[in-house]
C-alpha atoms as a PDB file:
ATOM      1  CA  UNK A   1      -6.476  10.011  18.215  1.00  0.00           C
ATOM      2  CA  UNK A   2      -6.267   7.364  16.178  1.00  0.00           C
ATOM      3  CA  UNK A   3      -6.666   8.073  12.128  1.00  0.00           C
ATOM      4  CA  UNK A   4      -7.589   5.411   9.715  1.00  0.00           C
ATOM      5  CA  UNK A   5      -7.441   5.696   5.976  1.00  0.00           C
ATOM      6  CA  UNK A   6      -8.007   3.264   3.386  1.00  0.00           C
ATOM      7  CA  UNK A   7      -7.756   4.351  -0.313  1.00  0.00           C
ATOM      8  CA  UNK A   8      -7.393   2.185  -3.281  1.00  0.00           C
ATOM      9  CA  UNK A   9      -3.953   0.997  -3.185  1.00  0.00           C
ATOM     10  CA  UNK A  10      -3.210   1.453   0.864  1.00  0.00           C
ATOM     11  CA  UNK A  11      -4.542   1.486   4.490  1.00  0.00           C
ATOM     12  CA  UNK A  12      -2.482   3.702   6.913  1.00  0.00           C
ATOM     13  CA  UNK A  13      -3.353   3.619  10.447  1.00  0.00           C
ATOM     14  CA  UNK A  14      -1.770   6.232  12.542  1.00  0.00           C
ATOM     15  CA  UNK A  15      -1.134   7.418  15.917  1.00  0.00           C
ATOM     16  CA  UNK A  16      -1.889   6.547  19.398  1.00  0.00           C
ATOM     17  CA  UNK A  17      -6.193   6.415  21.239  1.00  0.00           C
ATOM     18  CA  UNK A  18      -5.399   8.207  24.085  1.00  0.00           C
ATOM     19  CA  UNK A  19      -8.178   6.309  25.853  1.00  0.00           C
ATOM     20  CA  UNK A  20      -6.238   4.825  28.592  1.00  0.00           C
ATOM     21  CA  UNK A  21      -2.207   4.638  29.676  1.00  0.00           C
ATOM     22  CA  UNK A  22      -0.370   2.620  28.010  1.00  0.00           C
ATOM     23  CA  UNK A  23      -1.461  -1.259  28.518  1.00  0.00           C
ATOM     24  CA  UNK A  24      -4.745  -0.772  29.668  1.00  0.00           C
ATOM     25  CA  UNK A  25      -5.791   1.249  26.471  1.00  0.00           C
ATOM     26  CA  UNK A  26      -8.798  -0.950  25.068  1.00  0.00           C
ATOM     27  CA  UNK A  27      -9.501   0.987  21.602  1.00  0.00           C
ATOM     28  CA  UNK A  28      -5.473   0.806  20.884  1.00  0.00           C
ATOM     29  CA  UNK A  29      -5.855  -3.033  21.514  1.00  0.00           C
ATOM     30  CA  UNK A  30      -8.655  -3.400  19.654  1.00  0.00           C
ATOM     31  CA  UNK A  31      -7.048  -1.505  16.694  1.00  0.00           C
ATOM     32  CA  UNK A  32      -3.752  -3.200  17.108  1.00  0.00           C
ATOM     33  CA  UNK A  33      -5.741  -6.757  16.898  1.00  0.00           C
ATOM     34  CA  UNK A  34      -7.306  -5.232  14.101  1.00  0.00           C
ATOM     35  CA  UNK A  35      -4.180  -4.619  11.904  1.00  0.00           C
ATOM     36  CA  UNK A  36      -2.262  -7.762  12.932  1.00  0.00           C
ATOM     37  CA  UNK A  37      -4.912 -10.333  12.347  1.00  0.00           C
ATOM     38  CA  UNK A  38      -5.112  -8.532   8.651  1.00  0.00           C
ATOM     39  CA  UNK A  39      -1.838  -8.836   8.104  1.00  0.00           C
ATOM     40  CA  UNK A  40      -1.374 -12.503   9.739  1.00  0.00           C
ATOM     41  CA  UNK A  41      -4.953 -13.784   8.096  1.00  0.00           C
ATOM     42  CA  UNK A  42      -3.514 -12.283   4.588  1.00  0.00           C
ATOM     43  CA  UNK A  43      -0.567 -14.321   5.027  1.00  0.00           C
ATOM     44  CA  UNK A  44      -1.747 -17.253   5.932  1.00  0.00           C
ATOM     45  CA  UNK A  45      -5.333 -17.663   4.246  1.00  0.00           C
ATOM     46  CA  UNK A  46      -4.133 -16.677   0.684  1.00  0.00           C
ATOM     47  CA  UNK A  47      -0.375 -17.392   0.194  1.00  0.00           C
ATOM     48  CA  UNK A  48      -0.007 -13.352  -0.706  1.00  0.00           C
ATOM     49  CA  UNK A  49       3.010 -11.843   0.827  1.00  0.00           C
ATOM     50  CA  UNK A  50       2.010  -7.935   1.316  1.00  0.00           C
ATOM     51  CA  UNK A  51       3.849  -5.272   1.962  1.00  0.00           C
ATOM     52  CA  UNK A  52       3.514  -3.471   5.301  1.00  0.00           C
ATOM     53  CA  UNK A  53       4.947  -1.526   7.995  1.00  0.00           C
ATOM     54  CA  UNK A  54       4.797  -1.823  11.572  1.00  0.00           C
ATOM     55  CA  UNK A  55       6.032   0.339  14.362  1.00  0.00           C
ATOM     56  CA  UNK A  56       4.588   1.865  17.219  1.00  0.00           C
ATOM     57  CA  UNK A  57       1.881   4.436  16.136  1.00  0.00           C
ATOM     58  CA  UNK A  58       2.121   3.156  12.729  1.00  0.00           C
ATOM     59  CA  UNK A  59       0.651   0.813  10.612  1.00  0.00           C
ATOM     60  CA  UNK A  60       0.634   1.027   6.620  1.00  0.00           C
ATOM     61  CA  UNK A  61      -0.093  -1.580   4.097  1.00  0.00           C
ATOM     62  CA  UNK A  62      -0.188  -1.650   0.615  1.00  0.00           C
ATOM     63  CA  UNK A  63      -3.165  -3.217  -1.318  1.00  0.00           C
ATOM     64  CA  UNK A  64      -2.995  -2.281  -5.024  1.00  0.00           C
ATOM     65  CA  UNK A  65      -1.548  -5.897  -5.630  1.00  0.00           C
ATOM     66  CA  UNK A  66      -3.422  -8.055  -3.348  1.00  0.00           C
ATOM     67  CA  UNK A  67      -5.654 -11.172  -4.627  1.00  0.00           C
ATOM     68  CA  UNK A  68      -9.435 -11.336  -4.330  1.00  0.00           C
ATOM     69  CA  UNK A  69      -9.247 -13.420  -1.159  1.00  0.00           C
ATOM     70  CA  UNK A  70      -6.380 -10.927   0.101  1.00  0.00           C
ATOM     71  CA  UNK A  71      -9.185  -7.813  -0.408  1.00  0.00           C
ATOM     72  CA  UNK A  72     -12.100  -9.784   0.973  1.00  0.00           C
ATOM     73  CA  UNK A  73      -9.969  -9.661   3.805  1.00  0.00           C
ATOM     74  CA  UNK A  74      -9.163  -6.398   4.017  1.00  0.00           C
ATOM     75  CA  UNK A  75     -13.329  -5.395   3.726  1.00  0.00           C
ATOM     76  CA  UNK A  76     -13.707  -7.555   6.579  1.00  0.00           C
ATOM     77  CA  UNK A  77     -10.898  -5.529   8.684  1.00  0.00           C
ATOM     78  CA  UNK A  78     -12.592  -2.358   7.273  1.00  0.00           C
ATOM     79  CA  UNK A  79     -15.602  -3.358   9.351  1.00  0.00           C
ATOM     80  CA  UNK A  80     -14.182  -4.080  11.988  1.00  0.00           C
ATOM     81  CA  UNK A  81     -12.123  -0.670  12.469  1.00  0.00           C
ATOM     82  CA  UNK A  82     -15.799   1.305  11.210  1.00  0.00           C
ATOM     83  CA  UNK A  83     -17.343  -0.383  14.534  1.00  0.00           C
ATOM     84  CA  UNK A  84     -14.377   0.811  16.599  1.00  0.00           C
ATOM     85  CA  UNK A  85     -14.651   4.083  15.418  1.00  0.00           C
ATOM     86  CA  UNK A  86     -18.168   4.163  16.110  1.00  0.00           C
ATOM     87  CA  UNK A  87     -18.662   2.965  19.395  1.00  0.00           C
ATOM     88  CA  UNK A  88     -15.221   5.690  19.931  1.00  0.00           C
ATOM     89  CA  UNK A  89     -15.251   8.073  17.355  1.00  0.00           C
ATOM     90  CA  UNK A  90     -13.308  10.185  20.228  1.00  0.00           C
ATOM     91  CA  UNK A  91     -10.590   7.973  19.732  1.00  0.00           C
ATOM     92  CA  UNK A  92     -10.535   6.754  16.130  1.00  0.00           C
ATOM     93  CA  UNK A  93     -11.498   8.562  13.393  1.00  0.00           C
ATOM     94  CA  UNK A  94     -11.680   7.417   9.405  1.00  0.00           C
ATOM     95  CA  UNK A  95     -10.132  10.034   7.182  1.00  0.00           C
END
């Protein structure tokens, strides 16, 4: 299961779908496009540097200090991971 959480000053994203084995796991690819092109649009649409962590399993990012165009980006990825978890809310789950 996946667990998402987004509160005012972070987004963590934690553990593994289960869906599939490893490589063929849609929902975990979906996520992990998900997280990356937040990070890599944040970077290079608004000149903000965040601060994040990356590992397998894990993704946390810090948005107290973010600019507007940073958190427009970040409701946009919110959407995206809500229709993930709804068309697999076996999967991923927001907590």
């Amino acid at each position: 299961m996946i667990n998402v959480s987004v509160q005012k000053d972070e987004i963590r994203v934690l553990g593994h779908s289960g869906y599939a084995p490893p490589g063929q796991d849609i929902v975990c690819a979906a996520v992990s496009t998900l997280t990356q092109g937040l990070i890599a649009s944040i970077e290079g649409l608004t000149g903000d540097r965040p601060d994040y962590t990356i590992a397998p399993g894990v993704f946390i990012l810090k948005i107290k200090d973010l600019s507007e165009k940073s958190k427009l980006l970040v409701d946009s990825f919110f959407l995206g991971i809500c229709g993930v978890a709804s068309t697999h809310p076996d999967y991923v789950r927001l907590v």
